[in-house]
N, C-alpha and C. Protein backbone atom coordinates (compact mmCIF):
# COMPACT_ATOMS: atom_id res chain seq x y z
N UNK A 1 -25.08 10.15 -11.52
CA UNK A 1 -23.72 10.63 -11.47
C UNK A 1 -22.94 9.77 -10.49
N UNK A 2 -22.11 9.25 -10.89
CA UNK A 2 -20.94 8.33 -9.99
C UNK A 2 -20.22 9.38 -8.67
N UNK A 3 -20.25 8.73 -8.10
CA UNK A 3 -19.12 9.45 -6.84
C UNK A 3 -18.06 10.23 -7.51
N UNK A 4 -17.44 9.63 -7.96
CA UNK A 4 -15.87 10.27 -8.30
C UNK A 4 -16.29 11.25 -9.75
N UNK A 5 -17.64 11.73 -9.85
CA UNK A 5 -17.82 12.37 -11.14
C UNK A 5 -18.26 14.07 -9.98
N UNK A 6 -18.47 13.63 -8.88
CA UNK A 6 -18.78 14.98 -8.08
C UNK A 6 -18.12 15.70 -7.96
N UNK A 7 -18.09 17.43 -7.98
CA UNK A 7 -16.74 18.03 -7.88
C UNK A 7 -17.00 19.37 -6.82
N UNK A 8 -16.23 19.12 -6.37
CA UNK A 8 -16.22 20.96 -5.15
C UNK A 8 -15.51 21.70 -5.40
N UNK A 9 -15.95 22.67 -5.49
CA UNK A 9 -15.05 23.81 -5.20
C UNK A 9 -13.64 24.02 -4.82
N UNK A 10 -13.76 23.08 -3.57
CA UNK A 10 -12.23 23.20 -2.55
C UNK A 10 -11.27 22.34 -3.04
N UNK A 11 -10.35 22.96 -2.65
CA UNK A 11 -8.96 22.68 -3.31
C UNK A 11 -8.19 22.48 -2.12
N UNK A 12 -7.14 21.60 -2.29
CA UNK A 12 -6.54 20.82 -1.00
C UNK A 12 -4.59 21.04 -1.38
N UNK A 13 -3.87 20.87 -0.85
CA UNK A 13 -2.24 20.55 -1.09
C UNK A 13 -2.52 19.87 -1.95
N UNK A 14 -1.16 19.30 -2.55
CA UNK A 14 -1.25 18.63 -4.09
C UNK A 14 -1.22 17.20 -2.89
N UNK A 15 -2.08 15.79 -3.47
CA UNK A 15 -2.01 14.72 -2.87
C UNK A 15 -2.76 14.24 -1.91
N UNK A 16 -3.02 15.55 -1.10
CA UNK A 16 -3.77 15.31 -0.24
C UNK A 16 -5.53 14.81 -0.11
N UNK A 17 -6.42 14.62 1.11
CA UNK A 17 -7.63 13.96 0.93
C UNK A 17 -8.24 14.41 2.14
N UNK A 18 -9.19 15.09 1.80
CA UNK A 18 -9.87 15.42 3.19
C UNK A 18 -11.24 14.79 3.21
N UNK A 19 -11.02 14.21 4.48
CA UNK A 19 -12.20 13.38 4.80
C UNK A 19 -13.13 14.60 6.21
N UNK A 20 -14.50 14.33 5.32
CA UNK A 20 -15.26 15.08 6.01
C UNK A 20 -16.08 13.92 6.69
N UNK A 21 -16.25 14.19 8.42
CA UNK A 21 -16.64 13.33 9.08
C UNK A 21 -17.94 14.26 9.94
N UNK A 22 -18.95 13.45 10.71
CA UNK A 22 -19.82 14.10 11.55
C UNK A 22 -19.14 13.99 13.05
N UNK A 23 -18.58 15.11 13.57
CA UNK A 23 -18.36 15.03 14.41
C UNK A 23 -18.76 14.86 15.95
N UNK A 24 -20.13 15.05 15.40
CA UNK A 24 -21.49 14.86 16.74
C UNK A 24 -21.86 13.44 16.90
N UNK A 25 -21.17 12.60 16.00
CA UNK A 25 -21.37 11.49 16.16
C UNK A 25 -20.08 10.16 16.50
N UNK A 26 -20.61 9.96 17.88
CA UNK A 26 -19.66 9.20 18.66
C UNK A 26 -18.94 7.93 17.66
N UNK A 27 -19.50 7.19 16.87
CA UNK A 27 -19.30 5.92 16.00
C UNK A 27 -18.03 6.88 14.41
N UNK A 28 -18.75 7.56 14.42
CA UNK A 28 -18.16 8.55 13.22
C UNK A 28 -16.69 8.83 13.51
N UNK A 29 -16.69 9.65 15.21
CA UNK A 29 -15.29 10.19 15.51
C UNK A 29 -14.37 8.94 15.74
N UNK A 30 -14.57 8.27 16.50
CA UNK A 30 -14.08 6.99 16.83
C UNK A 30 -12.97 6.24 15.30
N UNK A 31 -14.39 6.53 14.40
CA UNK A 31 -13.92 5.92 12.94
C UNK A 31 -12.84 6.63 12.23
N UNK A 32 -13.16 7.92 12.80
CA UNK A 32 -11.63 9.09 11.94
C UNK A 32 -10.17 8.92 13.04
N UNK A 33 -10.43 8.70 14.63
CA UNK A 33 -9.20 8.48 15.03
C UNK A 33 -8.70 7.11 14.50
N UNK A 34 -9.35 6.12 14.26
CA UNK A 34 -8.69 4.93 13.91
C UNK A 34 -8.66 5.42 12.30
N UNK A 35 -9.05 5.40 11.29
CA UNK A 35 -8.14 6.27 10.10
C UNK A 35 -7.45 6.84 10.35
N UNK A 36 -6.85 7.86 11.18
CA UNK A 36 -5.50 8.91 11.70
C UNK A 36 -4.66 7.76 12.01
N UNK A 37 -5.05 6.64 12.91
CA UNK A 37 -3.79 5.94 13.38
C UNK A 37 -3.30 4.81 11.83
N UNK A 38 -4.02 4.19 11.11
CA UNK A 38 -3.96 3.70 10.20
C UNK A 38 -3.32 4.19 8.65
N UNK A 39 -3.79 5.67 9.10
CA UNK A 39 -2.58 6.23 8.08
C UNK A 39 -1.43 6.24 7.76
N UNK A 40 -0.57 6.00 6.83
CA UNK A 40 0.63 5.97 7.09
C UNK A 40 1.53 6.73 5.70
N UNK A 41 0.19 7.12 5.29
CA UNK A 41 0.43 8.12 3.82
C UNK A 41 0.80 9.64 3.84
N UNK A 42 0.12 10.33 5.21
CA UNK A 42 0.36 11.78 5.52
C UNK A 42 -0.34 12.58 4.86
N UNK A 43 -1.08 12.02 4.35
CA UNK A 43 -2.25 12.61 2.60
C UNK A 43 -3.66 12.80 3.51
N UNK A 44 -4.01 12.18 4.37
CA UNK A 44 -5.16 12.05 4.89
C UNK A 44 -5.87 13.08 5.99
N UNK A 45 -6.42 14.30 5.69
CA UNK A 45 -6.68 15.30 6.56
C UNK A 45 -8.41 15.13 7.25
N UNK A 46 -8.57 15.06 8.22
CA UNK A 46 -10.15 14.94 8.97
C UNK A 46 -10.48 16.66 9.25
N UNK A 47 -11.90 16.63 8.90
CA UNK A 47 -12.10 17.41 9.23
C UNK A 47 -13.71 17.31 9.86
N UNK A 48 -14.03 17.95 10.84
CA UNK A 48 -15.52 17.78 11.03
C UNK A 48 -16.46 18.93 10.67
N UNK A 49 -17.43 18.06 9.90
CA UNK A 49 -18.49 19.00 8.62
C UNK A 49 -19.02 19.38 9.68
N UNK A 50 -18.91 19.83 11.22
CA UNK A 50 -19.95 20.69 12.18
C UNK A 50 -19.02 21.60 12.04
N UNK A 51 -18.26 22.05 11.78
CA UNK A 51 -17.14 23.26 11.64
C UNK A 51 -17.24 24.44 10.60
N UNK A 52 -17.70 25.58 10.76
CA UNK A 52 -17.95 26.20 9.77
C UNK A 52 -16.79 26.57 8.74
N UNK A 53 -15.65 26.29 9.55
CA UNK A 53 -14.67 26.65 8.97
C UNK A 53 -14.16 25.88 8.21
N UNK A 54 -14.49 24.37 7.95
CA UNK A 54 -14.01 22.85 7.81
C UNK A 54 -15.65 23.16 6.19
N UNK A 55 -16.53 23.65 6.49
CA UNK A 55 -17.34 23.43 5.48
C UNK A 55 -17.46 24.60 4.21
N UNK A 56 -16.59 25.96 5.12
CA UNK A 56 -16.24 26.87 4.27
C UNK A 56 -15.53 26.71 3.22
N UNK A 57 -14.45 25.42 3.09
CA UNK A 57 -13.68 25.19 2.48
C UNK A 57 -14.15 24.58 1.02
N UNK A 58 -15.33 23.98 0.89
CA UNK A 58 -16.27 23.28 0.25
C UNK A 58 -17.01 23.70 0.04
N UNK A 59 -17.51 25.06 -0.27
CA UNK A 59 -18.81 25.39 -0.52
C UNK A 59 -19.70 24.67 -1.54
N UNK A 60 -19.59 23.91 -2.21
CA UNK A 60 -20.47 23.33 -2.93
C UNK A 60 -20.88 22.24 -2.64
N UNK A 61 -20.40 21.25 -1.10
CA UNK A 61 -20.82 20.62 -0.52
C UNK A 61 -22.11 20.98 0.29
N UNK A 62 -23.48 20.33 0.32
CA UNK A 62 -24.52 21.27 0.88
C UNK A 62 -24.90 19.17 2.71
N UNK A 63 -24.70 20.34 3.45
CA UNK A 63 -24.48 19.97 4.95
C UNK A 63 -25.56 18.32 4.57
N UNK A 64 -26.70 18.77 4.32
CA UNK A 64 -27.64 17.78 4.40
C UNK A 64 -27.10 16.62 3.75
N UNK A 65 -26.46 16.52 2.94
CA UNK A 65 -25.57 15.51 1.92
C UNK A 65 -24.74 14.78 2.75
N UNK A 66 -23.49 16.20 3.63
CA UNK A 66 -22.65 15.82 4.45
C UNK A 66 -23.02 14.87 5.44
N UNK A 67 -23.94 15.21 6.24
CA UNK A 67 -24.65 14.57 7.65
C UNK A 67 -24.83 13.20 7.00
N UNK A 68 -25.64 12.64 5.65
CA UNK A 68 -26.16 11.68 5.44
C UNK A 68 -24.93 10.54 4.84
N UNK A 69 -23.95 11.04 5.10
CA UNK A 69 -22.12 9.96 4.77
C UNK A 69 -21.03 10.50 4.75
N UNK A 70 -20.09 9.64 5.36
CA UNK A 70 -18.47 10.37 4.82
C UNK A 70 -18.09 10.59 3.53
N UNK A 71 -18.05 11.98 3.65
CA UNK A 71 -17.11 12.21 2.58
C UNK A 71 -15.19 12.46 2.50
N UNK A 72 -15.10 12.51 0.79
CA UNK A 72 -13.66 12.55 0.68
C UNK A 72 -13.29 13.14 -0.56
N UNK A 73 -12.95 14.40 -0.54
CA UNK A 73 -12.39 15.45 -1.30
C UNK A 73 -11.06 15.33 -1.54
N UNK A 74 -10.21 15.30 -2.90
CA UNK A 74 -9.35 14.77 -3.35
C UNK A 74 -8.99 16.39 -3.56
N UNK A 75 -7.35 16.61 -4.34
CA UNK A 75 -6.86 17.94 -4.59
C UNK A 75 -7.23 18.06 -5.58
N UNK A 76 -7.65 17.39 -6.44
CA UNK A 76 -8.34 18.03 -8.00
C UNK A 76 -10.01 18.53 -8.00
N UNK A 77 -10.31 18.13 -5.96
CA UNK A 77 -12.15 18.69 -6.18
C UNK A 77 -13.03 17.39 -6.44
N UNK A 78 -12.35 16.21 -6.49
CA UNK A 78 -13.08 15.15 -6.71
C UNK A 78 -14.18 15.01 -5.76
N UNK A 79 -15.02 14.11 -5.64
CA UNK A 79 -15.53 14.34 -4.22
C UNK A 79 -15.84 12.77 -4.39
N UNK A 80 -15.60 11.63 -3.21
CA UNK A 80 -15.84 10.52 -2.83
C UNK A 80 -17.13 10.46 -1.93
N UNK A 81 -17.98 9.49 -1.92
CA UNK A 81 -18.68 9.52 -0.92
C UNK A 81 -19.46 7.89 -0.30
N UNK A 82 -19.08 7.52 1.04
CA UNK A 82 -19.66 6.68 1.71
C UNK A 82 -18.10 5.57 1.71
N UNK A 83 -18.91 4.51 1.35
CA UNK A 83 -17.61 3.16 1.28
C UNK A 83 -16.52 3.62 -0.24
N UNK A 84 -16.94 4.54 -1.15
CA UNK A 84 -16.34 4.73 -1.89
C UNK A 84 -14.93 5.72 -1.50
N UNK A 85 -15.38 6.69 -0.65
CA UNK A 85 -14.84 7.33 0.34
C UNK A 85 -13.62 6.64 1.07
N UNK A 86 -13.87 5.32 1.72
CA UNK A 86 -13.08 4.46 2.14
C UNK A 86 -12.17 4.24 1.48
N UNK A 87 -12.42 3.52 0.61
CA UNK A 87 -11.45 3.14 -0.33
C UNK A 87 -10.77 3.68 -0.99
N UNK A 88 -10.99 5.29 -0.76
CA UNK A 88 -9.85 6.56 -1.56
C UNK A 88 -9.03 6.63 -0.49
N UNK A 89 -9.19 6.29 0.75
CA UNK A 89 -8.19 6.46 1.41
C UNK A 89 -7.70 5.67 1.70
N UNK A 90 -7.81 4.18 1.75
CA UNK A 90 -6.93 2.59 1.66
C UNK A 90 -6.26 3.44 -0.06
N UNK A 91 -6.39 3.92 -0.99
CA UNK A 91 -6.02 3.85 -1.85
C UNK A 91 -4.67 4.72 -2.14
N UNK A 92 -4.65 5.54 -0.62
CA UNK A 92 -3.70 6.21 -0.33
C UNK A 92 -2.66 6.06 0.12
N UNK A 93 -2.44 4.82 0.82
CA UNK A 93 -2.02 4.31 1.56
C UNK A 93 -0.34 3.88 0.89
N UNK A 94 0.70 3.72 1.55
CA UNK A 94 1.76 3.04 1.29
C UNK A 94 1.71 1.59 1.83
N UNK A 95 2.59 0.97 0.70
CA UNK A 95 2.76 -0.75 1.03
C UNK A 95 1.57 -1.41 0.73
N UNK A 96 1.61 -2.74 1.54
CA UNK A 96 0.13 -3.47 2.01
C UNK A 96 -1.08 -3.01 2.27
N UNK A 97 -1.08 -1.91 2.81
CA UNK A 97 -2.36 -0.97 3.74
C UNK A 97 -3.12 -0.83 2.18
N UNK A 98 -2.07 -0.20 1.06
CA UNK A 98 -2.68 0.19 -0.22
C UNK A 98 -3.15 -0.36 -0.78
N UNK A 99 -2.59 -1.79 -1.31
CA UNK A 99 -3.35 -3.12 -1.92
C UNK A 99 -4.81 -3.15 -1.38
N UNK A 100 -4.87 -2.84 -0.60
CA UNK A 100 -6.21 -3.29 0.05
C UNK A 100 -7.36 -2.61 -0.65
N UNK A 101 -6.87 -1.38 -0.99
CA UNK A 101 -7.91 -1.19 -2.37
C UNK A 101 -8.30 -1.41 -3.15
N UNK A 102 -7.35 -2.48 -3.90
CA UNK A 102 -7.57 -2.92 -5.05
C UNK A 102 -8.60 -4.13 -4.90
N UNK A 103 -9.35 -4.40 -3.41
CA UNK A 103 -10.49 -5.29 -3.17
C UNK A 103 -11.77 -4.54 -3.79
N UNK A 104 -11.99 -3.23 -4.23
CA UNK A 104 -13.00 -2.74 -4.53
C UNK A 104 -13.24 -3.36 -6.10
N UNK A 105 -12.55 -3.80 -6.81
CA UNK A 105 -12.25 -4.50 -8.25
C UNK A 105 -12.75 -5.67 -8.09
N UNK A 106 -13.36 -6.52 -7.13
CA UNK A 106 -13.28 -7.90 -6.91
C UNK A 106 -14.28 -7.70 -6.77
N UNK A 107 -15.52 -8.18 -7.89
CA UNK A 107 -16.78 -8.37 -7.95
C UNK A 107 -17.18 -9.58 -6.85
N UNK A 108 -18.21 -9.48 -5.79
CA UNK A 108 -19.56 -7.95 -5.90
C UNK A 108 -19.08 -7.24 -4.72
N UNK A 109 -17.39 -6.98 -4.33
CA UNK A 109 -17.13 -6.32 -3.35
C UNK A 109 -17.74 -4.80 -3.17
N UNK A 110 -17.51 -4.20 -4.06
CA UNK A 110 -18.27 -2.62 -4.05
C UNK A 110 -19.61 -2.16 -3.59
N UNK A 111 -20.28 -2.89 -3.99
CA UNK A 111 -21.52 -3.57 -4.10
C UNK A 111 -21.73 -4.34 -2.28
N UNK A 112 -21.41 -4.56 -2.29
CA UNK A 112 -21.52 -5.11 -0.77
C UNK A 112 -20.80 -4.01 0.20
N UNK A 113 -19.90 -3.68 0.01
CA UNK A 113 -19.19 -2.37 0.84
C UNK A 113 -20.10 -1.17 0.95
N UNK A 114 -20.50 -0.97 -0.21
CA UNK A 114 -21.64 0.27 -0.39
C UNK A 114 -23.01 -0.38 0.63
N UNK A 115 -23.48 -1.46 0.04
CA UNK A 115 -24.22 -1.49 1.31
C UNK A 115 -24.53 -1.72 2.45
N UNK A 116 -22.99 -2.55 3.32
CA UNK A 116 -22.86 -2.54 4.42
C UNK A 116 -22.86 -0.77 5.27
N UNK A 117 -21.91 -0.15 4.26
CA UNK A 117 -21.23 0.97 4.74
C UNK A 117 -23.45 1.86 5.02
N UNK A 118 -23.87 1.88 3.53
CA UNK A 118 -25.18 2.29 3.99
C UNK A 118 -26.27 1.88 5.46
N UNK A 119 -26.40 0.90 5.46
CA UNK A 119 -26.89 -0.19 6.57
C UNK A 119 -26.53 0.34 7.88
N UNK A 120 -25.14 0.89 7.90
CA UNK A 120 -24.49 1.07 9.24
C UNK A 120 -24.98 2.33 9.43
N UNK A 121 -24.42 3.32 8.96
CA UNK A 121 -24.52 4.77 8.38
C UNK A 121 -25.96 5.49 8.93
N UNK A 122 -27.25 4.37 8.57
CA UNK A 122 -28.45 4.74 8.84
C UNK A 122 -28.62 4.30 10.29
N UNK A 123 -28.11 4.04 11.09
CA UNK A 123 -28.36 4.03 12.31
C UNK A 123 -27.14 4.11 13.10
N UNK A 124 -26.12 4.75 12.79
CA UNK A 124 -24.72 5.41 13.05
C UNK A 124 -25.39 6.43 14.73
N UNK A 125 -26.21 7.18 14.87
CA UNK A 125 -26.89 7.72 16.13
C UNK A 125 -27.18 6.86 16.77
N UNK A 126 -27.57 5.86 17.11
CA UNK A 126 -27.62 4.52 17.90
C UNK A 126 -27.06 3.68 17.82
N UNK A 127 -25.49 4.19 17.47
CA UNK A 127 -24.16 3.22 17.70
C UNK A 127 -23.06 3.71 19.39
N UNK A 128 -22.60 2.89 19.46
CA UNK A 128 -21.13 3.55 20.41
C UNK A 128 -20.32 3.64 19.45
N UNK A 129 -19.02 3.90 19.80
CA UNK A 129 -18.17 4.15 19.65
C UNK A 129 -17.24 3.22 18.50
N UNK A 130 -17.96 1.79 19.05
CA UNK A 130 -17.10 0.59 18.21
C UNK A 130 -18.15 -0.45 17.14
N UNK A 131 -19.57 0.77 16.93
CA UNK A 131 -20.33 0.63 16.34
C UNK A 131 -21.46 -0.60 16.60
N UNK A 132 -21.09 -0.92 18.00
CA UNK A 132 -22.27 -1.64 18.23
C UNK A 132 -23.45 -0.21 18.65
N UNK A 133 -24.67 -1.44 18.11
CA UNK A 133 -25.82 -0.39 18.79
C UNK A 133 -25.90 -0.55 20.15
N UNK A 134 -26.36 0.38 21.19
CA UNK A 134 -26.63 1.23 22.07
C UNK A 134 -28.06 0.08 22.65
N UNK A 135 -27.43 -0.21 24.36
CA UNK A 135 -28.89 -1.13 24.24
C UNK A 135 -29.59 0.45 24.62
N UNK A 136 -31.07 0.60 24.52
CA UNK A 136 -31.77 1.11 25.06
C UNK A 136 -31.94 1.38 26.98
N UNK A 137 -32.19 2.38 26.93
CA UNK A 137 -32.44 2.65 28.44
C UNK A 137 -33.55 2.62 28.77
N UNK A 138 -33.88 1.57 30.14
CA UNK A 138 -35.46 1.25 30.49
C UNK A 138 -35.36 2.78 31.40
């Protein structure tokens, strides 16, 4: 099943996109304030999947899914997930910011986005903030 074939329950304003983020994770939050500042669509709502109230909204989203990538819930219930996720919300975007979606069309961009975005994702707990990893503490 494709990303954009997933569907939830939750229902959003007409337009809008809620991005479900891990909020226990320093690299994660970091990544939703710089999406908030980059927005410039007003469509783009964060919410953190540690929130019962943020996951109530979704019940057919199941947490273990959540924890393992960003997601992005569209007003029709769509459900985005990982780098695909990303790009629903560059896709939101007004002006220039928006074009930038249309890089997911440009073979083997998707394909490489998906697995950078994976790569990172799996060791996202031993990132900071600006996604370098964390040296270890002797």
């Amino acid at each position: 099943m494709s990303a954009a074939a997933e569907t939830s329950a939750g229902k959003l304003s007409r337009g809008k996109l809620a991005i479900l983020f891990d909020g226990s994770c320093e690299m994660c939050r970091a990544g939703t304030e710089g999406i908030e500042k980059f927005d410039n669509s007003g469509l783009i709502e964060p919410l953190d999947l540690n929130d019962p109230k943020a996951r109530a909204r979704f019940p057919d989203l199941k947490l273990e899914n959540l924890i393992e990538e960003l997601h992005a819930v569209d007003d029709r219930g769509r459900v985005f997930r990982g780098a695909r996720a990303i790009n629903e919300i560059l896709r939101r975007q007004n002006g220039l910011k928006g074009l930038l979606a249309y890089l997911w069309y440009v073979p083997p961009y998707a394909w490489l986005a998906d697995r950078q975005y994976k790569r990172i994702a799996a060791s996202r707990y031993q990132r900071d903030a600006s996604g370098r990893l964390k040296t270890p503490a002797i």
